[in-house]
C-alpha atoms as a PDB file:
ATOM      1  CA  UNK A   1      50.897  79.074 101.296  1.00  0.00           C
ATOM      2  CA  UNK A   2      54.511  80.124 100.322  1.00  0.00           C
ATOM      3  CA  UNK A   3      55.093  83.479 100.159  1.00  0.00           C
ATOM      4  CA  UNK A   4      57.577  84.361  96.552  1.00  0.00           C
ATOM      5  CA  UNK A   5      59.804  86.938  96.955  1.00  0.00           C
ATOM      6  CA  UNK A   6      61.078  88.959  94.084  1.00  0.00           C
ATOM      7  CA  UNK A   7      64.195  91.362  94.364  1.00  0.00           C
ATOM      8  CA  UNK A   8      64.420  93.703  91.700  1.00  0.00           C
ATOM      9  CA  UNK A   9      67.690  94.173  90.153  1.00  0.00           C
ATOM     10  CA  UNK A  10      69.481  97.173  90.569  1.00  0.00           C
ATOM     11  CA  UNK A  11      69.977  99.024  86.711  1.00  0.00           C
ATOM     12  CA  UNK A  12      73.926  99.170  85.577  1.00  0.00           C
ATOM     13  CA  UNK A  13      75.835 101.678  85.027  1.00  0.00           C
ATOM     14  CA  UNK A  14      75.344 101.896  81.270  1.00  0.00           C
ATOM     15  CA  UNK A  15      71.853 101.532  81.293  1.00  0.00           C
ATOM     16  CA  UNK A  16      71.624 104.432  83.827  1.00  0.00           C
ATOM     17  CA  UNK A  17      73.600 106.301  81.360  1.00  0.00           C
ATOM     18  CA  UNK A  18      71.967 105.468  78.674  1.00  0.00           C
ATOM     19  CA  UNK A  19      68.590 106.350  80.415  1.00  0.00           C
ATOM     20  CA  UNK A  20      70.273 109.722  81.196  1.00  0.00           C
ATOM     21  CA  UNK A  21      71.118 110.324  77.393  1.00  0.00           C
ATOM     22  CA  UNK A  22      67.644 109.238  76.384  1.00  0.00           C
ATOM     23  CA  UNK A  23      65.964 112.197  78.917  1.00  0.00           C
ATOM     24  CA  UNK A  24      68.546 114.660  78.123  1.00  0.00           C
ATOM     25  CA  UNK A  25      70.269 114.982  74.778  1.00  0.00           C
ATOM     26  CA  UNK A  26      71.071 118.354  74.774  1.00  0.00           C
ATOM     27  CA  UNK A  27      73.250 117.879  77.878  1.00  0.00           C
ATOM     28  CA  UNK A  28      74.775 114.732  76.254  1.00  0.00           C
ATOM     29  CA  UNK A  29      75.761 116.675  72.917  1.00  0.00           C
ATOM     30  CA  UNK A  30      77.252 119.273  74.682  1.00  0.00           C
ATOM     31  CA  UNK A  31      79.084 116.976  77.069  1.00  0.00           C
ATOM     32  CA  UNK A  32      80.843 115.806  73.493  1.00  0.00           C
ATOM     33  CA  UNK A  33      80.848 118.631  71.918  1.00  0.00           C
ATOM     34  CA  UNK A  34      83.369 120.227  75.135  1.00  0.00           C
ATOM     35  CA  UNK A  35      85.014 117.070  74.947  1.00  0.00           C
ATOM     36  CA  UNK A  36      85.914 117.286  71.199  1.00  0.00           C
ATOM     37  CA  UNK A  37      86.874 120.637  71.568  1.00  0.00           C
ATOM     38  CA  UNK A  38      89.068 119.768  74.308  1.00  0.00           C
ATOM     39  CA  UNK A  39      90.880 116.678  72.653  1.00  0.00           C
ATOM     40  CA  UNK A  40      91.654 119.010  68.848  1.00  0.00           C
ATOM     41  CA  UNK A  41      92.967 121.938  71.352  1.00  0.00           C
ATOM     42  CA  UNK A  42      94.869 119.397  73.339  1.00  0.00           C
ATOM     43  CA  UNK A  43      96.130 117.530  69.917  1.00  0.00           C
ATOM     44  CA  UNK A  44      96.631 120.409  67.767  1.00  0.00           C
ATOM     45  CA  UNK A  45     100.304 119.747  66.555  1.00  0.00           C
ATOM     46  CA  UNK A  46      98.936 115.790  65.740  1.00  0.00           C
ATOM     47  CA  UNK A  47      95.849 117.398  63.501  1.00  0.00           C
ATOM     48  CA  UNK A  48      97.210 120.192  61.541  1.00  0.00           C
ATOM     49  CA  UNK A  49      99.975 121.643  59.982  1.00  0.00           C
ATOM     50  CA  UNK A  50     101.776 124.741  60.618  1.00  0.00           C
ATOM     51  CA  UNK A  51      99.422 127.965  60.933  1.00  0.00           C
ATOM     52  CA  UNK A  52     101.878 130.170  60.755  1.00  0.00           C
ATOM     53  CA  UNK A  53     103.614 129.400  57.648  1.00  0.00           C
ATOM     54  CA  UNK A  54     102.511 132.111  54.390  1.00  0.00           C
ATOM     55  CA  UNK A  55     102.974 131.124  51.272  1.00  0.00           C
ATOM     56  CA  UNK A  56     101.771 134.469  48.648  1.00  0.00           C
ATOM     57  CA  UNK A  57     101.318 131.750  45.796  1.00  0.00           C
ATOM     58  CA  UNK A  58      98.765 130.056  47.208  1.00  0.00           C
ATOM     59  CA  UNK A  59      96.961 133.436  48.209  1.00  0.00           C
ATOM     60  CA  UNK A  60      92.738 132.476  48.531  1.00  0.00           C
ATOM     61  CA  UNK A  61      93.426 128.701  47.158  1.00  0.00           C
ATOM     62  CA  UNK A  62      89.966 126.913  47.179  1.00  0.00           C
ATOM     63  CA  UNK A  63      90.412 123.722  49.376  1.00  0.00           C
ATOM     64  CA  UNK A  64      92.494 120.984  48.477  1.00  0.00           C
ATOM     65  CA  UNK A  65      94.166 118.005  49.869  1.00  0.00           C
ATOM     66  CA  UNK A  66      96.954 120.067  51.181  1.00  0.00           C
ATOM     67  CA  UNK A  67      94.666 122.393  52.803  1.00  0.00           C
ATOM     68  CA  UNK A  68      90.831 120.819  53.171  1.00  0.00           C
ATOM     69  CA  UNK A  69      89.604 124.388  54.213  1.00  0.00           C
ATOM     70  CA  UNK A  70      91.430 126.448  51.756  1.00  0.00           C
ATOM     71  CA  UNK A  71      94.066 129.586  52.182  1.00  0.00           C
ATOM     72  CA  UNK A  72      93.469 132.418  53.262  1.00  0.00           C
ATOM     73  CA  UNK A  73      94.342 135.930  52.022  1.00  0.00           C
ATOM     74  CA  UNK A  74      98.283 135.253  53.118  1.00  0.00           C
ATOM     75  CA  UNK A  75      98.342 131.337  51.442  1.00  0.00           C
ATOM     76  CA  UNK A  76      98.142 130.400  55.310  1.00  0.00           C
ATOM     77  CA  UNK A  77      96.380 127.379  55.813  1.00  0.00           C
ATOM     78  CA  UNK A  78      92.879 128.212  57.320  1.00  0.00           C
ATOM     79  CA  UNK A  79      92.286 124.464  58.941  1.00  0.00           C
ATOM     80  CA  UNK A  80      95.432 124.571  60.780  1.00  0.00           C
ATOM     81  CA  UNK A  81      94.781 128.224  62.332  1.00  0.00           C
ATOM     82  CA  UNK A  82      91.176 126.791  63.443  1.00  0.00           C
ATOM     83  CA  UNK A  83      92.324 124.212  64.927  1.00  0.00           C
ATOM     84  CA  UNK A  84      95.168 126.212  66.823  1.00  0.00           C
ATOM     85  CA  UNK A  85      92.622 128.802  67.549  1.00  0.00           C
ATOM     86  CA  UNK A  86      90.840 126.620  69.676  1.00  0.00           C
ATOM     87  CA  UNK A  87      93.525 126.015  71.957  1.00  0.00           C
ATOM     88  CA  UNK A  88      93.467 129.700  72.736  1.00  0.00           C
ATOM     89  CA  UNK A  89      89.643 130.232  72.713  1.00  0.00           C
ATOM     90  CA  UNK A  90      89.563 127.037  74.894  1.00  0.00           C
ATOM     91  CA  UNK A  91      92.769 128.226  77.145  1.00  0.00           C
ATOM     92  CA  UNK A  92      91.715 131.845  77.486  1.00  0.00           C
ATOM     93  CA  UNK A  93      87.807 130.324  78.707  1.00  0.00           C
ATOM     94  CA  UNK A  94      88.919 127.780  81.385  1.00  0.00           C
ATOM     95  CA  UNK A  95      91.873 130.154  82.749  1.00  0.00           C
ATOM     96  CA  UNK A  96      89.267 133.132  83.135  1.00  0.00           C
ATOM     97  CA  UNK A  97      86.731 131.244  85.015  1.00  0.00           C
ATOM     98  CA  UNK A  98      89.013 129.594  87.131  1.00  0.00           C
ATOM     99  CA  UNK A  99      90.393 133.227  87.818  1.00  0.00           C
ATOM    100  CA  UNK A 100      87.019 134.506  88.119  1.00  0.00           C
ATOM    101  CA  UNK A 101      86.177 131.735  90.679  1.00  0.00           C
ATOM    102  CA  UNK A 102      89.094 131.950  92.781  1.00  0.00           C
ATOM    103  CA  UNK A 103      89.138 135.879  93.095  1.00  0.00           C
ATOM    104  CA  UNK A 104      85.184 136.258  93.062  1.00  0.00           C
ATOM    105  CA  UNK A 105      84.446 133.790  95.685  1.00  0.00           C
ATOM    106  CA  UNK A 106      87.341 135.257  98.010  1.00  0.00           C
ATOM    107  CA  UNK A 107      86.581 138.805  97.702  1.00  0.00           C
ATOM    108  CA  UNK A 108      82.618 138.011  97.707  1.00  0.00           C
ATOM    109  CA  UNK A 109      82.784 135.656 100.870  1.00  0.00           C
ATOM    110  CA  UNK A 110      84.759 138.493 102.931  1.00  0.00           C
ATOM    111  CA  UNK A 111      82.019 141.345 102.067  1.00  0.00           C
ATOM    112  CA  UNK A 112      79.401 138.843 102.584  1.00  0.00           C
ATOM    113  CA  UNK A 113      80.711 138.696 106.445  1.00  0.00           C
ATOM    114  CA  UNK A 114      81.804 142.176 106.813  1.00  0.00           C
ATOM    115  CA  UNK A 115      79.186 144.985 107.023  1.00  0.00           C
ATOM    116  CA  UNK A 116      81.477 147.814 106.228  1.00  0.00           C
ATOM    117  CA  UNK A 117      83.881 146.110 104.134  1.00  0.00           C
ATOM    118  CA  UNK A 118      80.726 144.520 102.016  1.00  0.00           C
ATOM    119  CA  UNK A 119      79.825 148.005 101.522  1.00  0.00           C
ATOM    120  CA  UNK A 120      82.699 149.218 100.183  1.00  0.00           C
ATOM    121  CA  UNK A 121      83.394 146.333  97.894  1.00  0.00           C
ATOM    122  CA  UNK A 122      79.874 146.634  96.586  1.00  0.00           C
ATOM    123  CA  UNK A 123      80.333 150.166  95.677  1.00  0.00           C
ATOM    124  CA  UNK A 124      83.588 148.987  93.363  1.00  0.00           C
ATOM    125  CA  UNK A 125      81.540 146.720  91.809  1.00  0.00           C
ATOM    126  CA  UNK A 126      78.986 148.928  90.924  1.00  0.00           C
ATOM    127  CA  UNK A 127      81.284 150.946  89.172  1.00  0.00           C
ATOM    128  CA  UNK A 128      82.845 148.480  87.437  1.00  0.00           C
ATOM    129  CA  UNK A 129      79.785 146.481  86.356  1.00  0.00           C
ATOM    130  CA  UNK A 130      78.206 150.610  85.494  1.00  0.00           C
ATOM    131  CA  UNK A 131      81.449 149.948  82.683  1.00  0.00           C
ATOM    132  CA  UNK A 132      80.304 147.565  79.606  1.00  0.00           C
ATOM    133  CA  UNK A 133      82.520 144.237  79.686  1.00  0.00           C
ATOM    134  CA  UNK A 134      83.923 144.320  77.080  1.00  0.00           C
ATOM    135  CA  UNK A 135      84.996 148.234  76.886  1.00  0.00           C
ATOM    136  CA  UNK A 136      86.563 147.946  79.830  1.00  0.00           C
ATOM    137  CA  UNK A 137      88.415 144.775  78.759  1.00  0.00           C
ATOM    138  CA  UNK A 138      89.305 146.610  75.575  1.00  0.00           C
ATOM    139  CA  UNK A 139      90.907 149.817  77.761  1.00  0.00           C
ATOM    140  CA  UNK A 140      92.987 147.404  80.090  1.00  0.00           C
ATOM    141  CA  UNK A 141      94.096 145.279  77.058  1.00  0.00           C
ATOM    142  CA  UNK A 142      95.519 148.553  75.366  1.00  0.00           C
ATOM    143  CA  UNK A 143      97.559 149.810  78.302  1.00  0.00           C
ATOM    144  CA  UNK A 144      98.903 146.469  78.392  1.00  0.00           C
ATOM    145  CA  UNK A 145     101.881 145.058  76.074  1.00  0.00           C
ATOM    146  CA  UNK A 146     100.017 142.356  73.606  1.00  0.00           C
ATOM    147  CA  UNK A 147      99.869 138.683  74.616  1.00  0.00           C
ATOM    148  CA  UNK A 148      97.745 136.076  75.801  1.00  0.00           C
ATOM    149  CA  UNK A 149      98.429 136.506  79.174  1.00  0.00           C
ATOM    150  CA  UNK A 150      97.339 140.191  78.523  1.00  0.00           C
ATOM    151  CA  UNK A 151      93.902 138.836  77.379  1.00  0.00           C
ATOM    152  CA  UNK A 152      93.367 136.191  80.281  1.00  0.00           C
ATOM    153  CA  UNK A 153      93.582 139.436  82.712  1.00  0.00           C
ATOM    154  CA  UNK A 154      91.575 142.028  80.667  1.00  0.00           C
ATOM    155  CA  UNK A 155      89.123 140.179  80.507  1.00  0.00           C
ATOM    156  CA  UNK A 156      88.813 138.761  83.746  1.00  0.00           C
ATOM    157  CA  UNK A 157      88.839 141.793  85.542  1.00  0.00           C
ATOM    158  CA  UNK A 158      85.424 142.951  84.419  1.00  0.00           C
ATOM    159  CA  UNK A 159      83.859 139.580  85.146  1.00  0.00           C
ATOM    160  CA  UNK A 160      84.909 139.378  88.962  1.00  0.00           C
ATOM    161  CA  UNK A 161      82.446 141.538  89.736  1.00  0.00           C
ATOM    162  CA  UNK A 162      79.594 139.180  89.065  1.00  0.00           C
ATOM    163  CA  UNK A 163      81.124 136.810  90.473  1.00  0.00           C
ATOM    164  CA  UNK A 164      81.379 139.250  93.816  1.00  0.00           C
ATOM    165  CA  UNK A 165      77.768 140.152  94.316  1.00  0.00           C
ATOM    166  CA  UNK A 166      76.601 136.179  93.526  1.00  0.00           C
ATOM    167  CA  UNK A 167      78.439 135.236  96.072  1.00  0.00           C
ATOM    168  CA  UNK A 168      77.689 137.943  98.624  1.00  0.00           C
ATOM    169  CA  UNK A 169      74.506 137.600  98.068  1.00  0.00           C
ATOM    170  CA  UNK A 170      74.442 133.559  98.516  1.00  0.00           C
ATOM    171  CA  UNK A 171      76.472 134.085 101.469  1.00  0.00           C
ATOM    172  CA  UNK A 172      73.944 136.781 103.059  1.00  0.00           C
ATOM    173  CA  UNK A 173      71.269 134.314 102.888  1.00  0.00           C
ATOM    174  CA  UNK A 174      73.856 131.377 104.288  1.00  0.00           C
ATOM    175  CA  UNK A 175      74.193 133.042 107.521  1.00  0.00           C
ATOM    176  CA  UNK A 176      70.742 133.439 108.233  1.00  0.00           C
ATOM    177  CA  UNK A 177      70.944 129.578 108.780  1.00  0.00           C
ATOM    178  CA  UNK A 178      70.137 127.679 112.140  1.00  0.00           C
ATOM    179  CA  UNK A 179      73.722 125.416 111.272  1.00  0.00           C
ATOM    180  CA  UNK A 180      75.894 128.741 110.468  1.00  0.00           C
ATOM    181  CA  UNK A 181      73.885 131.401 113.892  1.00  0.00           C
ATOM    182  CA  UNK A 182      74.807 128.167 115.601  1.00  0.00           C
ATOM    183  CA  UNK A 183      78.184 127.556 115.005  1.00  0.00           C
ATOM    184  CA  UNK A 184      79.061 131.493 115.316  1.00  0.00           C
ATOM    185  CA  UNK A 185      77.170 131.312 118.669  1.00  0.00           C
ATOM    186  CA  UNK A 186      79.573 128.621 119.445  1.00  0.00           C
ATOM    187  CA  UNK A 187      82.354 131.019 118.867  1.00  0.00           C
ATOM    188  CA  UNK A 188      83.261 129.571 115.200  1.00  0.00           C
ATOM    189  CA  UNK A 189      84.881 131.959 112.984  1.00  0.00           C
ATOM    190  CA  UNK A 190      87.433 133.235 110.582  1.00  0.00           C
ATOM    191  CA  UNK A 191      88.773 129.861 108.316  1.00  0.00           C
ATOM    192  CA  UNK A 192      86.687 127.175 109.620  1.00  0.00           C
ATOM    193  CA  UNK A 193      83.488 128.822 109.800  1.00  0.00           C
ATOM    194  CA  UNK A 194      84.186 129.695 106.241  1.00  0.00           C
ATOM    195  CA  UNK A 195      85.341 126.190 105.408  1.00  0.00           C
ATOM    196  CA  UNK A 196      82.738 124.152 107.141  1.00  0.00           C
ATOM    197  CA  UNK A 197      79.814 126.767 106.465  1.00  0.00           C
ATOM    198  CA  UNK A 198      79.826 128.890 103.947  1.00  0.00           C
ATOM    199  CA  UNK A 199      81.857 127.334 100.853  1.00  0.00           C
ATOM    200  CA  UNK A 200      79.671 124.176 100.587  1.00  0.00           C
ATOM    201  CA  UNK A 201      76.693 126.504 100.420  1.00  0.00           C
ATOM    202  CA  UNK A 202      77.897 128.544  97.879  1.00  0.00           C
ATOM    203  CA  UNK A 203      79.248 125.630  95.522  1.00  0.00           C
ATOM    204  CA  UNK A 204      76.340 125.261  93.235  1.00  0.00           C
ATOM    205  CA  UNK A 205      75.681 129.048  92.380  1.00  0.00           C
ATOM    206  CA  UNK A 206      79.013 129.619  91.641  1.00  0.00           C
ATOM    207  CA  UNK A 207      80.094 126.517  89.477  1.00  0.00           C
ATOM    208  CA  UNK A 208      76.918 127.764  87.361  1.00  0.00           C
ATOM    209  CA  UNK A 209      78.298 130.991  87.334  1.00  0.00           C
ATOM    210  CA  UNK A 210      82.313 129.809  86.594  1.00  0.00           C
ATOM    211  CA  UNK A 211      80.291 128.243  83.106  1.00  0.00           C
ATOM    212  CA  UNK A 212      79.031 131.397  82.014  1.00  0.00           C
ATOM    213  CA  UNK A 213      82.446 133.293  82.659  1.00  0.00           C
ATOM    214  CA  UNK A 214      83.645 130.755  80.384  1.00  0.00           C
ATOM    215  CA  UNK A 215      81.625 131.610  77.748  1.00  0.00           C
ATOM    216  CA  UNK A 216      81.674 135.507  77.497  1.00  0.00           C
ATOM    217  CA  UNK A 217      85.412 134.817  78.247  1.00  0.00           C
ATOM    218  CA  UNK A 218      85.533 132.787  74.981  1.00  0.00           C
ATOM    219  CA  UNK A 219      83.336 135.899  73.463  1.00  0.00           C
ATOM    220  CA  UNK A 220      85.350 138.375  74.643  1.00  0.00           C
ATOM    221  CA  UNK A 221      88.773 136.913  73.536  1.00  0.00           C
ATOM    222  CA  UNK A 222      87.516 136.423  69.659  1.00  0.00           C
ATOM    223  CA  UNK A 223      86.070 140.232  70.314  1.00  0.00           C
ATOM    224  CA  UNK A 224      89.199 141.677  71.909  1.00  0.00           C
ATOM    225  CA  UNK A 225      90.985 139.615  69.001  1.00  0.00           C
ATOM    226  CA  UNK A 226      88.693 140.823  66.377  1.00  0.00           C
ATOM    227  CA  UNK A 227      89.614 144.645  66.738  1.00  0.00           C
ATOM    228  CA  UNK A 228      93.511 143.513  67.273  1.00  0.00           C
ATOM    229  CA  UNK A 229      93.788 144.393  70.627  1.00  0.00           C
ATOM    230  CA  UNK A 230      95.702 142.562  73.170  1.00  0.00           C
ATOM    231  CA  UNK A 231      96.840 139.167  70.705  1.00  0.00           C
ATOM    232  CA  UNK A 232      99.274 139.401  68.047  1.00  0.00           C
ATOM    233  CA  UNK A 233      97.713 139.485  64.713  1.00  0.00           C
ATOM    234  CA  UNK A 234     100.326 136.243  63.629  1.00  0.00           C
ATOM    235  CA  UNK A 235      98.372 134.408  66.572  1.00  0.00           C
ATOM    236  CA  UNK A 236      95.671 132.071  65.333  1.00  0.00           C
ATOM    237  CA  UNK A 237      92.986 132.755  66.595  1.00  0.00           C
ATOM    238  CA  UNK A 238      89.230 132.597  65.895  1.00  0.00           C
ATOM    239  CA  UNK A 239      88.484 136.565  66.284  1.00  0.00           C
ATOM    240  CA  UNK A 240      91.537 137.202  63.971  1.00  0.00           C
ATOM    241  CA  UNK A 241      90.875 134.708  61.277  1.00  0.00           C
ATOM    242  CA  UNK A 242      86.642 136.500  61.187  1.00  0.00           C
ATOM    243  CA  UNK A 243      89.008 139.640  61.121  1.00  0.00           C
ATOM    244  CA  UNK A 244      91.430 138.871  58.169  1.00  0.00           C
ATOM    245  CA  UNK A 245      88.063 137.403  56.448  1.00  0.00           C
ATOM    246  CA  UNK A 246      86.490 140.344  56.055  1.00  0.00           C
ATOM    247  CA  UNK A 247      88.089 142.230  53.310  1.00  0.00           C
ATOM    248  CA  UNK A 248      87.416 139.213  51.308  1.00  0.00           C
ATOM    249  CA  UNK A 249      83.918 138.556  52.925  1.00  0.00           C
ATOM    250  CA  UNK A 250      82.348 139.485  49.533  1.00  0.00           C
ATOM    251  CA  UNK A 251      83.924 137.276  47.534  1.00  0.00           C
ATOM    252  CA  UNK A 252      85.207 134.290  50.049  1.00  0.00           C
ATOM    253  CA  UNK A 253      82.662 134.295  52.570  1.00  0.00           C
ATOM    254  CA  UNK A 254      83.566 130.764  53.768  1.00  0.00           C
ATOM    255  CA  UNK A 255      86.569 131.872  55.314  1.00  0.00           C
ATOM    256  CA  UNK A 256      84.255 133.875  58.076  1.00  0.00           C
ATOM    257  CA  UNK A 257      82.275 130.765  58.114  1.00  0.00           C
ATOM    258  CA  UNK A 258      84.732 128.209  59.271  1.00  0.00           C
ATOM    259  CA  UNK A 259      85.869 130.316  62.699  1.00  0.00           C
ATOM    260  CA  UNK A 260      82.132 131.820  63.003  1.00  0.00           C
ATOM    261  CA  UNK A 261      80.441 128.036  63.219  1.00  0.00           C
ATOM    262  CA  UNK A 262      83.271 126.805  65.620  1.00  0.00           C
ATOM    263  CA  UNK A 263      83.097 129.567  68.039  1.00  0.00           C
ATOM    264  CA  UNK A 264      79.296 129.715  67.704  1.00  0.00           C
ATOM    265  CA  UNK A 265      79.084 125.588  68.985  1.00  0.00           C
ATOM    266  CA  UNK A 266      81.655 126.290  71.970  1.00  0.00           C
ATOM    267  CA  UNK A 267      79.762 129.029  73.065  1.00  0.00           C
ATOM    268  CA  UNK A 268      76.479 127.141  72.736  1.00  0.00           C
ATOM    269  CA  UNK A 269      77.901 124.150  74.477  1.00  0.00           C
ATOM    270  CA  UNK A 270      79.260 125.760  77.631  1.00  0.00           C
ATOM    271  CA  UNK A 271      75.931 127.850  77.922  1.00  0.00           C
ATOM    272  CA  UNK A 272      73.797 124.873  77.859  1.00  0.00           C
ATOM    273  CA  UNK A 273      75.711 123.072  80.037  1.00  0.00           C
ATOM    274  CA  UNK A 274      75.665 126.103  82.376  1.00  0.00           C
ATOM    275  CA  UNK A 275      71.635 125.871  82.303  1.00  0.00           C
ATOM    276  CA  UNK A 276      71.373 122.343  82.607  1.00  0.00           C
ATOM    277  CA  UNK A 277      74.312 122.127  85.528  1.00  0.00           C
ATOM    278  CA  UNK A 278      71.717 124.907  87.236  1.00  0.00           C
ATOM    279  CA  UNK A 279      68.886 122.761  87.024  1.00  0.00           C
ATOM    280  CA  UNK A 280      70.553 119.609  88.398  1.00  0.00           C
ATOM    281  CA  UNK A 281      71.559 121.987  91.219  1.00  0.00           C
ATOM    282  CA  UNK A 282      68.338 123.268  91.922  1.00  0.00           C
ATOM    283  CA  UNK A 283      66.909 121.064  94.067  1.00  0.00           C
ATOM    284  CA  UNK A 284      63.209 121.838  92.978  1.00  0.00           C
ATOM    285  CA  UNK A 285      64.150 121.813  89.407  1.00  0.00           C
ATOM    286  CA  UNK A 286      65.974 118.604  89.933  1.00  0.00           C
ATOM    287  CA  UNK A 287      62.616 116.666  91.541  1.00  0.00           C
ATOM    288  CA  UNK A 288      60.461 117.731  88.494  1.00  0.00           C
ATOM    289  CA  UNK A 289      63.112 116.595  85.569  1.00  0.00           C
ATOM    290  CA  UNK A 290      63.916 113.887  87.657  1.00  0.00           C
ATOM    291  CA  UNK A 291      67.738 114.713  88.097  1.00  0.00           C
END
C-alpha cells in the first residue's frame, strides 16, 4: 500500500498579516494611527497653509473652504496650526525618548554594576522623582530662554530618572545570571561585558519604557505649552491653540476640540502600543496571546 504524503504549505506574508490584524486590531489602528501622524507632521507645508499668518477680519470665521476648521480669535487659520502642531508634539515625543533612552540606559547600566556609585545615583533619583514631572519641567523651562529646544530638555530631565531605576533594576537581576557570573569569572568586563551581556537583556524593558516617555513627553509639551512656558506663543502648537481657545471656550468650543481630539489619539496610540509592545516582549504573555 502506497503511503500519500501531504506537505502543508507554509502561510504568506499577507495572510500572516492579515491573521495578525484579525487577533489584534487595536495594535493595527494604532500602528496607522502613528503612521498618519507621522506622514501630516512630515508633510505639513504640502497640507496646509501658513499658520502664522493673522488676518483681524476674519477674527472667529466659522469654517469655510479657505479654512475647513475655521479662524481662530486672531483670523489665523486653525487647520494649518493643527497640522503644524503635530510636527512639534510629534518632534518634541520621539526626541525625548530617544534622550531618555540614551541617558537612562547609560547612567542606569553604570549604577546597576557599581555598588557605591548605584547608591548615590539612586539617591538623585529619588529626589528628583520626590519632584512632580511636570513642576519640575515647568521650573527648568522658566530659567531657560523660550524655544523648542528648551522644551525637549525640560522635559526630559525629569523622565531620566525612570528610566535610571528600570534599568538598574533589570540589570541587578541580569547579573545574577549563570551566562553574565560566567563571563565575569572569565575576567570579562568594562565594554564588552556590557555589550555582550547586559544591553540585550535590558532591550525589551526599556523600548517599553522609551514608548511611555513618548507619551507624557507629548503631555508635557501641550502642558508646558498650555501655561506659555518654554514655546513662543506664535508657535503652533496643540497646548497653545487649547490655550488661545479658552477665552472663547463659551461661545466657540470647537476650537478646544480640534487640538484636544488630536492630542488625545496620539497619546492613546503610543500608550497602546507601549502595552501591546510589553506583551509581545513578555515571553509568558506572548505564549498565551499567541505572539
Amino acid at each position: 500500500m502506497s503511503v500519500i504524503e501531504t506537505h502543508r504549505t507554509a502561510p504568506s506574508p499577507v495572510s500572516r498579516w492579515l491573521d495578525y490584524a484579525r487577533r489584534n486590531p487595536a495594535t493595527v489602528i494604532c500602528c496607522a494611527l502613528l503612521l498618519a501622524f507621522l506622514l501630516i507632521a512630515i508633510f505639513a507645508p504640502l497640507l496646509a497653509g501658513d499658520p502664522l499668518k493673522i488676518n483681524p477680519a476674519l477674527r472667529l470665521k466659522p469654517p469655510s473652504e479657505d479654512a475647513i476648521w475655521g479662524r481662530d480669535h486672531l483670523g489665523r487659520d486653525v487647520f494649518a496650526r493643527a497640522i503644524y502642531g503635530t510636527r512639534v508634539s510629534m518632534l518634541v515625543g520621539f526626541s525625548v525618548a530617544i534622550l531618555v533612552t540614551l541617558f537612562g540606559v547609560a547612567i542606569g547600566v553604570y549604577a546597576g554594576l557599581s555598588p557605591i556609585g548605584g547608591a548615590v545615583v539612586m539617591r538623585l533619583t529619588d529626589a528628583m522623582m520626590a519632584i512632580p514631572a511636570v513642576l519640575l519641567a515647568i521650573a527648568f523651562a522658566s530659567l531657560m530662554n523660550a524655544g523648542l529646544l528648551t522644551v525637549i530638555i525640560a522635559i526630559t530631565i525629569p523622565e531620566v530618572p525612570r528610566m535610571v531605576r528600570l534599568v538598574r533594576s533589570v540589570v541587578l537581576g541580569v547579573r545574577q545570571q549563570l551566562h553574565v557570573t560566567a563571563a565575569i569569572s572569565i575576567g570579562t568586563s568594562g565594554l564588552p561585558l556590557v555589550w555582550r551581556h547586559i544591553l540585550p537583556n535590558t532591550l525589551g524593558p526599556v523600548l517599553v519604557q522609551a514608548t511611555y516617555a513618548c507619551a507624557s513627553a507629548i503631555i508635557a509639551s501641550a502642558v508646558l505649552s498650555f501655561l506659555g512656558v518654554g514655546l513662543s506663543p506664535e508657535v503652533p502648537s496643540w497646548g497653545g491653540m487649547m490655550a488661545d481657545a479658552r477665552q472663547q471656550f463659551r461661545i466657540h468650543p470647537i476650537l478646544m476640540l480640534y487640538p484636544g481630539v488630536l492630542l488625545s489619539l496620539l497619546v492613546l496610540a503610543v500608550n497602546i502600543l507601549g502595552d501591546r509592545l510589553s506583551d509581545a516582549l513578555d515571553p509568558r504573555k506572548s505564549r498565551r496571546s499567541g505572539l
